[in-house]
N, C-alpha and C. Protein backbone atom coordinates (compact mmCIF):
# COMPACT_ATOMS: atom_id res chain seq x y z
N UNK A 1 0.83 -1.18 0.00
CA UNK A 1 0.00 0.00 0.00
C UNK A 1 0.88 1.25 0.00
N UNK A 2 0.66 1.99 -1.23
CA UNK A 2 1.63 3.13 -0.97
C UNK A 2 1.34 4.37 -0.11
N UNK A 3 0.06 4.27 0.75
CA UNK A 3 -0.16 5.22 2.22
C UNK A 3 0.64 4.73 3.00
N UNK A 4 1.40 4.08 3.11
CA UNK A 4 2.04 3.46 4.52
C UNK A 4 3.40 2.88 4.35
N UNK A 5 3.86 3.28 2.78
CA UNK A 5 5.59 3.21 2.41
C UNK A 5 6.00 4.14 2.03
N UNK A 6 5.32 5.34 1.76
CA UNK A 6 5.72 6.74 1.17
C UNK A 6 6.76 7.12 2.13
N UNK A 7 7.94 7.71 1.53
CA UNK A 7 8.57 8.32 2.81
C UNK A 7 8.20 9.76 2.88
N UNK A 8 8.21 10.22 4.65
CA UNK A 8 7.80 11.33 4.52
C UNK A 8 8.85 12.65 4.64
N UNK A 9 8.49 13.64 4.41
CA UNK A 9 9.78 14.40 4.11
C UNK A 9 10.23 15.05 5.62
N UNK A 10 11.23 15.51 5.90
CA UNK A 10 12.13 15.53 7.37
C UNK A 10 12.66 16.91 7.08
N UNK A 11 13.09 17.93 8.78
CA UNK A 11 13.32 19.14 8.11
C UNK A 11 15.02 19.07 7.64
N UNK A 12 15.61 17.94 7.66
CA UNK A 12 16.89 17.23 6.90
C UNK A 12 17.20 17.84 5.62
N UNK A 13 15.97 17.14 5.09
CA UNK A 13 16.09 16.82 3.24
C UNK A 13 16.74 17.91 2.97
N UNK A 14 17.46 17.69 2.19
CA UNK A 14 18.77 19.03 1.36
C UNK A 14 18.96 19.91 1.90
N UNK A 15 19.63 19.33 3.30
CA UNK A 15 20.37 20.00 4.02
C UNK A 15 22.04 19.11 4.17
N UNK A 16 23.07 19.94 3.65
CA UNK A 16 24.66 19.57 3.70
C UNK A 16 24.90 19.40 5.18
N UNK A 17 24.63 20.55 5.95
CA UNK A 17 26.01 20.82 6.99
C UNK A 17 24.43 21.43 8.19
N UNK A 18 24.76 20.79 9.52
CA UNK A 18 24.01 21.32 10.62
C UNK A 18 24.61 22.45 11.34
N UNK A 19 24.40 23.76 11.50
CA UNK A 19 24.82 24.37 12.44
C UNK A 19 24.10 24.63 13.48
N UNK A 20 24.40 24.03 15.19
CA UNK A 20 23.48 23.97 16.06
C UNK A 20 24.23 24.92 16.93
N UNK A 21 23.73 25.42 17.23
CA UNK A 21 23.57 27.21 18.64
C UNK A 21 23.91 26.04 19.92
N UNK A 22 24.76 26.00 20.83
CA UNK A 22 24.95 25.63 22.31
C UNK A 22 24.27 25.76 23.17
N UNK A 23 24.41 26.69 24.12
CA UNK A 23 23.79 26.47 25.02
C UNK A 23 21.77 26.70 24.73
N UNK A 24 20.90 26.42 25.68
CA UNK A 24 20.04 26.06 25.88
C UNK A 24 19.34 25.22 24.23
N UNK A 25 20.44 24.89 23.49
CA UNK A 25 19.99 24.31 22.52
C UNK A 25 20.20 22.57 22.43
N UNK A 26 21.76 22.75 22.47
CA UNK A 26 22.71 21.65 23.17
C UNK A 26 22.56 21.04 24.48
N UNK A 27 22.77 22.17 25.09
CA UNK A 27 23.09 22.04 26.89
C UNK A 27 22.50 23.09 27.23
N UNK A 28 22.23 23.09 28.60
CA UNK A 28 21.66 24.08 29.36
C UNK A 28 22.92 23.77 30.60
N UNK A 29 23.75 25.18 31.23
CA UNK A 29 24.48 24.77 32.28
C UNK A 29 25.84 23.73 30.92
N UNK A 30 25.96 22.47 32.17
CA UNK A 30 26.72 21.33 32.12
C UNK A 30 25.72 20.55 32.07
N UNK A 31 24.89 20.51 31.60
CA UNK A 31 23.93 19.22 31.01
C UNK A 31 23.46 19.48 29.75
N UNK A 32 23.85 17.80 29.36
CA UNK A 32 22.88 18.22 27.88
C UNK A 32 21.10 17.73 27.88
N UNK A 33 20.56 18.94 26.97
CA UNK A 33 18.94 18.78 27.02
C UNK A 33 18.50 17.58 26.44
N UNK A 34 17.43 17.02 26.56
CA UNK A 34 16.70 15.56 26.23
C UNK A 34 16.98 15.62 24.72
N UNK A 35 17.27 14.26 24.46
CA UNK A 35 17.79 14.09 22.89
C UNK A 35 18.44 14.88 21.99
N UNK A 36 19.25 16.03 22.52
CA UNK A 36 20.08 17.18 21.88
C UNK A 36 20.96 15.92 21.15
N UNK A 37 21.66 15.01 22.07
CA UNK A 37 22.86 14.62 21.51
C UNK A 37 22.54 13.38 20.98
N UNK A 38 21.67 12.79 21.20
CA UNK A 38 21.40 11.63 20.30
C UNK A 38 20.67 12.04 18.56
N UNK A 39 20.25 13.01 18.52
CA UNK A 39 19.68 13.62 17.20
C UNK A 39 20.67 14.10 16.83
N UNK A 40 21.59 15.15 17.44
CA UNK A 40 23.13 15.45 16.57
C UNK A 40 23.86 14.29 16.38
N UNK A 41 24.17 12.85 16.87
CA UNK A 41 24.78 11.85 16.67
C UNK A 41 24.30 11.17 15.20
N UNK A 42 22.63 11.35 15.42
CA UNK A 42 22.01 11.00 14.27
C UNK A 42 22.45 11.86 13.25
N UNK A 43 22.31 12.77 13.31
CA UNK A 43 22.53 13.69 12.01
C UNK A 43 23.85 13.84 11.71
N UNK A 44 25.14 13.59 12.70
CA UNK A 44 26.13 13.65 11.90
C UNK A 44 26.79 11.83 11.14
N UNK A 45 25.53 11.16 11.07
CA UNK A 45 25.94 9.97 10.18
C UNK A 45 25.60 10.44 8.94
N UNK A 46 24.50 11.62 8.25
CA UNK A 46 24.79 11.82 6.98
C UNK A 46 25.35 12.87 6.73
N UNK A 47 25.42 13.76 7.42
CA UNK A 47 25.91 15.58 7.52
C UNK A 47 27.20 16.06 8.34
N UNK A 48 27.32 17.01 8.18
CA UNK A 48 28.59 17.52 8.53
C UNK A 48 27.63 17.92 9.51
N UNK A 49 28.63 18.51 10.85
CA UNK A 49 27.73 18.79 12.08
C UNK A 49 28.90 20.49 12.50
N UNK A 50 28.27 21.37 12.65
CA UNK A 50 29.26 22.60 13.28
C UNK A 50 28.47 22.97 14.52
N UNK A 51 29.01 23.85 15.38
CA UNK A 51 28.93 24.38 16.20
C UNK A 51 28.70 25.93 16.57
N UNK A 52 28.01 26.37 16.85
CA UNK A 52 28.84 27.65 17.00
C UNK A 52 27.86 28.45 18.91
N UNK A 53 28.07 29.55 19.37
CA UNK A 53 28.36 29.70 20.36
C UNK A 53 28.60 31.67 20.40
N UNK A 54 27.81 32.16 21.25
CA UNK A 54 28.04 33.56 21.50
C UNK A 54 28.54 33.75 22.49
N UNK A 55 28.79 32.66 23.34
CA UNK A 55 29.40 32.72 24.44
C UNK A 55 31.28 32.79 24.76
N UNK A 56 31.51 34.46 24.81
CA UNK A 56 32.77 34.38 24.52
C UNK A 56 34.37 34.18 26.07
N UNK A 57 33.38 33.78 26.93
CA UNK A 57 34.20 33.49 28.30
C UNK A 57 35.14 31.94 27.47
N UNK A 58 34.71 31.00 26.85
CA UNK A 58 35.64 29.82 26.74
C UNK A 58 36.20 29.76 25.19
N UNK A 59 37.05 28.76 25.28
CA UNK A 59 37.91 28.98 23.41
C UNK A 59 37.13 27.47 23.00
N UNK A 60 37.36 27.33 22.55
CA UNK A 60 36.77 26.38 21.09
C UNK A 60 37.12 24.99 21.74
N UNK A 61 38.47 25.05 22.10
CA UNK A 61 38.84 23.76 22.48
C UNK A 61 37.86 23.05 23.70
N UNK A 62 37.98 24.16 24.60
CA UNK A 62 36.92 24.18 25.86
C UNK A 62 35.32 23.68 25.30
N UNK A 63 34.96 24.09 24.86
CA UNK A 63 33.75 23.64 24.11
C UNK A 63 33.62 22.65 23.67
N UNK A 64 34.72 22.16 22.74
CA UNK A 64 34.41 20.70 22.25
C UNK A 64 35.07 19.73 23.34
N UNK A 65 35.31 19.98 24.19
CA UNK A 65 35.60 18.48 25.36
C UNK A 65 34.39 18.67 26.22
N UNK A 66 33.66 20.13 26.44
CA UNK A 66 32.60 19.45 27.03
C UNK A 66 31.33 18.90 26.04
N UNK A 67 31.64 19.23 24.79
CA UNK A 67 30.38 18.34 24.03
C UNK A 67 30.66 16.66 24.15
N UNK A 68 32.44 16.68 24.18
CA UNK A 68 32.96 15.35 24.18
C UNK A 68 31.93 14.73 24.88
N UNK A 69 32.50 15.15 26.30
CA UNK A 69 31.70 14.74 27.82
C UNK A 69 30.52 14.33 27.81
N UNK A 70 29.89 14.90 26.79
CA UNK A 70 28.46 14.59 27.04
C UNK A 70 27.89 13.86 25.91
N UNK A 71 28.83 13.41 25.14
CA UNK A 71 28.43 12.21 23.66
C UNK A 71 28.47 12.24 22.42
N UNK A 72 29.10 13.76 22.23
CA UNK A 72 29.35 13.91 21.37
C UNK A 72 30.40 13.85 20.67
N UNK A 73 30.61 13.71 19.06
CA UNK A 73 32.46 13.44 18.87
C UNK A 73 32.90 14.89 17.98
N UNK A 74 33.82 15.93 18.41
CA UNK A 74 33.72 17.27 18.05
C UNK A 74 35.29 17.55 18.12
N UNK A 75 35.89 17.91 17.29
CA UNK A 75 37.01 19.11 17.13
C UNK A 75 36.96 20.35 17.10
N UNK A 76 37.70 20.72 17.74
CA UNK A 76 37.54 22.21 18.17
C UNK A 76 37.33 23.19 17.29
N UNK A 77 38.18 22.35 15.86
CA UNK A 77 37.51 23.15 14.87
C UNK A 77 36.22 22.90 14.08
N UNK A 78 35.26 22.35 14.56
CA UNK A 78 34.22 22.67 14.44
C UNK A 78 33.51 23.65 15.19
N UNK A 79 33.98 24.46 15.97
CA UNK A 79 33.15 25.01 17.09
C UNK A 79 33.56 26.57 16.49
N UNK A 80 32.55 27.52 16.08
CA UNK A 80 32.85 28.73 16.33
C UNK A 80 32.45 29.74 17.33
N UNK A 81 32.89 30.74 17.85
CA UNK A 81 32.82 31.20 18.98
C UNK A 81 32.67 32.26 18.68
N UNK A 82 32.11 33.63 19.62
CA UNK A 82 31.86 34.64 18.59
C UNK A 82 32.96 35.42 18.86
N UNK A 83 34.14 35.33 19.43
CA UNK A 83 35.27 36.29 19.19
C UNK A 83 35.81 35.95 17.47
N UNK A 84 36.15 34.38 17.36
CA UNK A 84 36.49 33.63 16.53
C UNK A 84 35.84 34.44 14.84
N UNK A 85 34.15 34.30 15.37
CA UNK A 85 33.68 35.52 13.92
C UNK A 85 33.87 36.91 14.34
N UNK A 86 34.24 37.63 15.22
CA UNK A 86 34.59 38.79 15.29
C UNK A 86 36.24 38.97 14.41
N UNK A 87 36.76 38.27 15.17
CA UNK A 87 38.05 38.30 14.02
C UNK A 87 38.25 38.21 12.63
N UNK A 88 37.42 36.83 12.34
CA UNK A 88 36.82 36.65 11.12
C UNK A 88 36.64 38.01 10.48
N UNK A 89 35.42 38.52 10.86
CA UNK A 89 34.73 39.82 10.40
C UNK A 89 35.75 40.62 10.21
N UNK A 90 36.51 41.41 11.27
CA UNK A 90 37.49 42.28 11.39
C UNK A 90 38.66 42.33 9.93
N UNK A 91 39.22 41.10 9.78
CA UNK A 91 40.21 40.36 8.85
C UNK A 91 39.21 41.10 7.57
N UNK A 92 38.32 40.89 7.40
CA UNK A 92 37.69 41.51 5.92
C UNK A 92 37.64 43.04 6.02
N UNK A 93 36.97 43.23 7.21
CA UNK A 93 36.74 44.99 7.60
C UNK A 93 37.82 45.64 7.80
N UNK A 94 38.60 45.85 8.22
CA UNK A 94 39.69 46.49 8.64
C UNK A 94 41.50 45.84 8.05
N UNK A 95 41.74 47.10 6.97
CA UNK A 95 42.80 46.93 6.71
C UNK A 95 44.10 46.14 7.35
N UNK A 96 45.04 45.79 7.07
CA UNK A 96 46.02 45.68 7.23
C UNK A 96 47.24 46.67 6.97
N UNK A 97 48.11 47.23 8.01
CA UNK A 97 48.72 46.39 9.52
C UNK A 97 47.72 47.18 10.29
N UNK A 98 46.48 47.21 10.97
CA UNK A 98 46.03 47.75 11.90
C UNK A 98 46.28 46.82 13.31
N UNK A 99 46.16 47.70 14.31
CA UNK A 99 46.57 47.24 15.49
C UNK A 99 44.80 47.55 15.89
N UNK A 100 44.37 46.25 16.90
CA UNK A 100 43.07 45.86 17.33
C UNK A 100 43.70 45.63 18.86
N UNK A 101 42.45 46.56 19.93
CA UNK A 101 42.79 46.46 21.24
C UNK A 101 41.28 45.33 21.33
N UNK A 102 41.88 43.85 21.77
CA UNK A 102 40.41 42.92 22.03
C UNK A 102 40.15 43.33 23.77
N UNK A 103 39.26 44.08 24.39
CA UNK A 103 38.88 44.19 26.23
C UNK A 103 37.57 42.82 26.11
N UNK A 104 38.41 41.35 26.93
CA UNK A 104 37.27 41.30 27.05
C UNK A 104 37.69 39.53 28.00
N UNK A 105 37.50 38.77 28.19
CA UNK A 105 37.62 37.28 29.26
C UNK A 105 38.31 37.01 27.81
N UNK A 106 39.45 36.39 28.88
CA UNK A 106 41.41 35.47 28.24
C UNK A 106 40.31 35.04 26.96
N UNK A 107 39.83 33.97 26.75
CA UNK A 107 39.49 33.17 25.92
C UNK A 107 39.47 34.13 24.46
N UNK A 108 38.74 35.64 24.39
CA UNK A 108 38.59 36.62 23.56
C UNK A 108 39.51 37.11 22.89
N UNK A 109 40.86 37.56 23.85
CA UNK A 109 41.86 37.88 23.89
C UNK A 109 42.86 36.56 23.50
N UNK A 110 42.68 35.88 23.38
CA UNK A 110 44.03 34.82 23.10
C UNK A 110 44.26 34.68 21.68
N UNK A 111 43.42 35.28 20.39
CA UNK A 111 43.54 35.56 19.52
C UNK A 111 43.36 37.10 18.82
N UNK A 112 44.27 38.07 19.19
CA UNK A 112 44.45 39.26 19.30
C UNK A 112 44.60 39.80 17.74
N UNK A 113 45.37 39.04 16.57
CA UNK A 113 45.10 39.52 15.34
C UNK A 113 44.60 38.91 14.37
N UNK A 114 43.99 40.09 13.74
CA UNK A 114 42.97 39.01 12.68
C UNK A 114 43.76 38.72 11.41
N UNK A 115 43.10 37.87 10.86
CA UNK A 115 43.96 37.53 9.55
C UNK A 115 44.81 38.54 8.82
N UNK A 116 46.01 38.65 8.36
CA UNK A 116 45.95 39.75 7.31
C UNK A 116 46.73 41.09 8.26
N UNK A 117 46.35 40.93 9.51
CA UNK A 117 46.73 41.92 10.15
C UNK A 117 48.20 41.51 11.59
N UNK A 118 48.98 42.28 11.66
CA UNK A 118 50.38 41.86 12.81
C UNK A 118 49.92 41.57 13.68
């Protein structure tokens, strides 16, 4: 009966690459939320899986050992952080050799020039 073999369509379908937001999306705190990580486990068997994060107190690395922790399998460079696109950004916006004062928690500051720039 083709009512009951049709497949039905998923908000997946022709989608390459997941980018999922962290906290209260992922985790809330140091816990992860009900089936966050078993649906990202799922989805990174056909998709690329990224990260990203406005939360600029920790670096990338920090981030992906606690996704580790909690079941997920993540390199740090998957994780963007929003100093990480601030620099990003900056590297296009602002010439080179400019000098950039970053005020803001170590993690922000531990990457002080943007591409392109001393």
């Amino acid at each position: 009966m083709a009512l009951f073999s049709a497949r039905r369509p998923t908000p997946l379908d022709d989608v390459d690459v997941v980018l999922a937001d962290l906290d209260g999306v992922v985790y809330a705190s140091e816990l992860a939320l009900p089936h966050a990580v078993d649906s990202l486990n799922e989805a990174a068997r056909t998709r690329r899986l990224g990260f990203i994060t406005n939360n600029a107190s920790r670096t990338d690395a920090t981030v992906a050992a606690q996704l580790n922790e909690l079941g997920l399998t993540v390199r740090p460079d998957e994780i963007v952080t929003s100093p990480q696109a601030a620099i990003r950004l900056l590297g296009e916006k602002v010439p080179a050799p400019a000098t950039i004062l970053v005020v803001g928690a170590r993690a922000s500051s531990s990457r002080r020039s943007a591409p392109g720039t001393p």
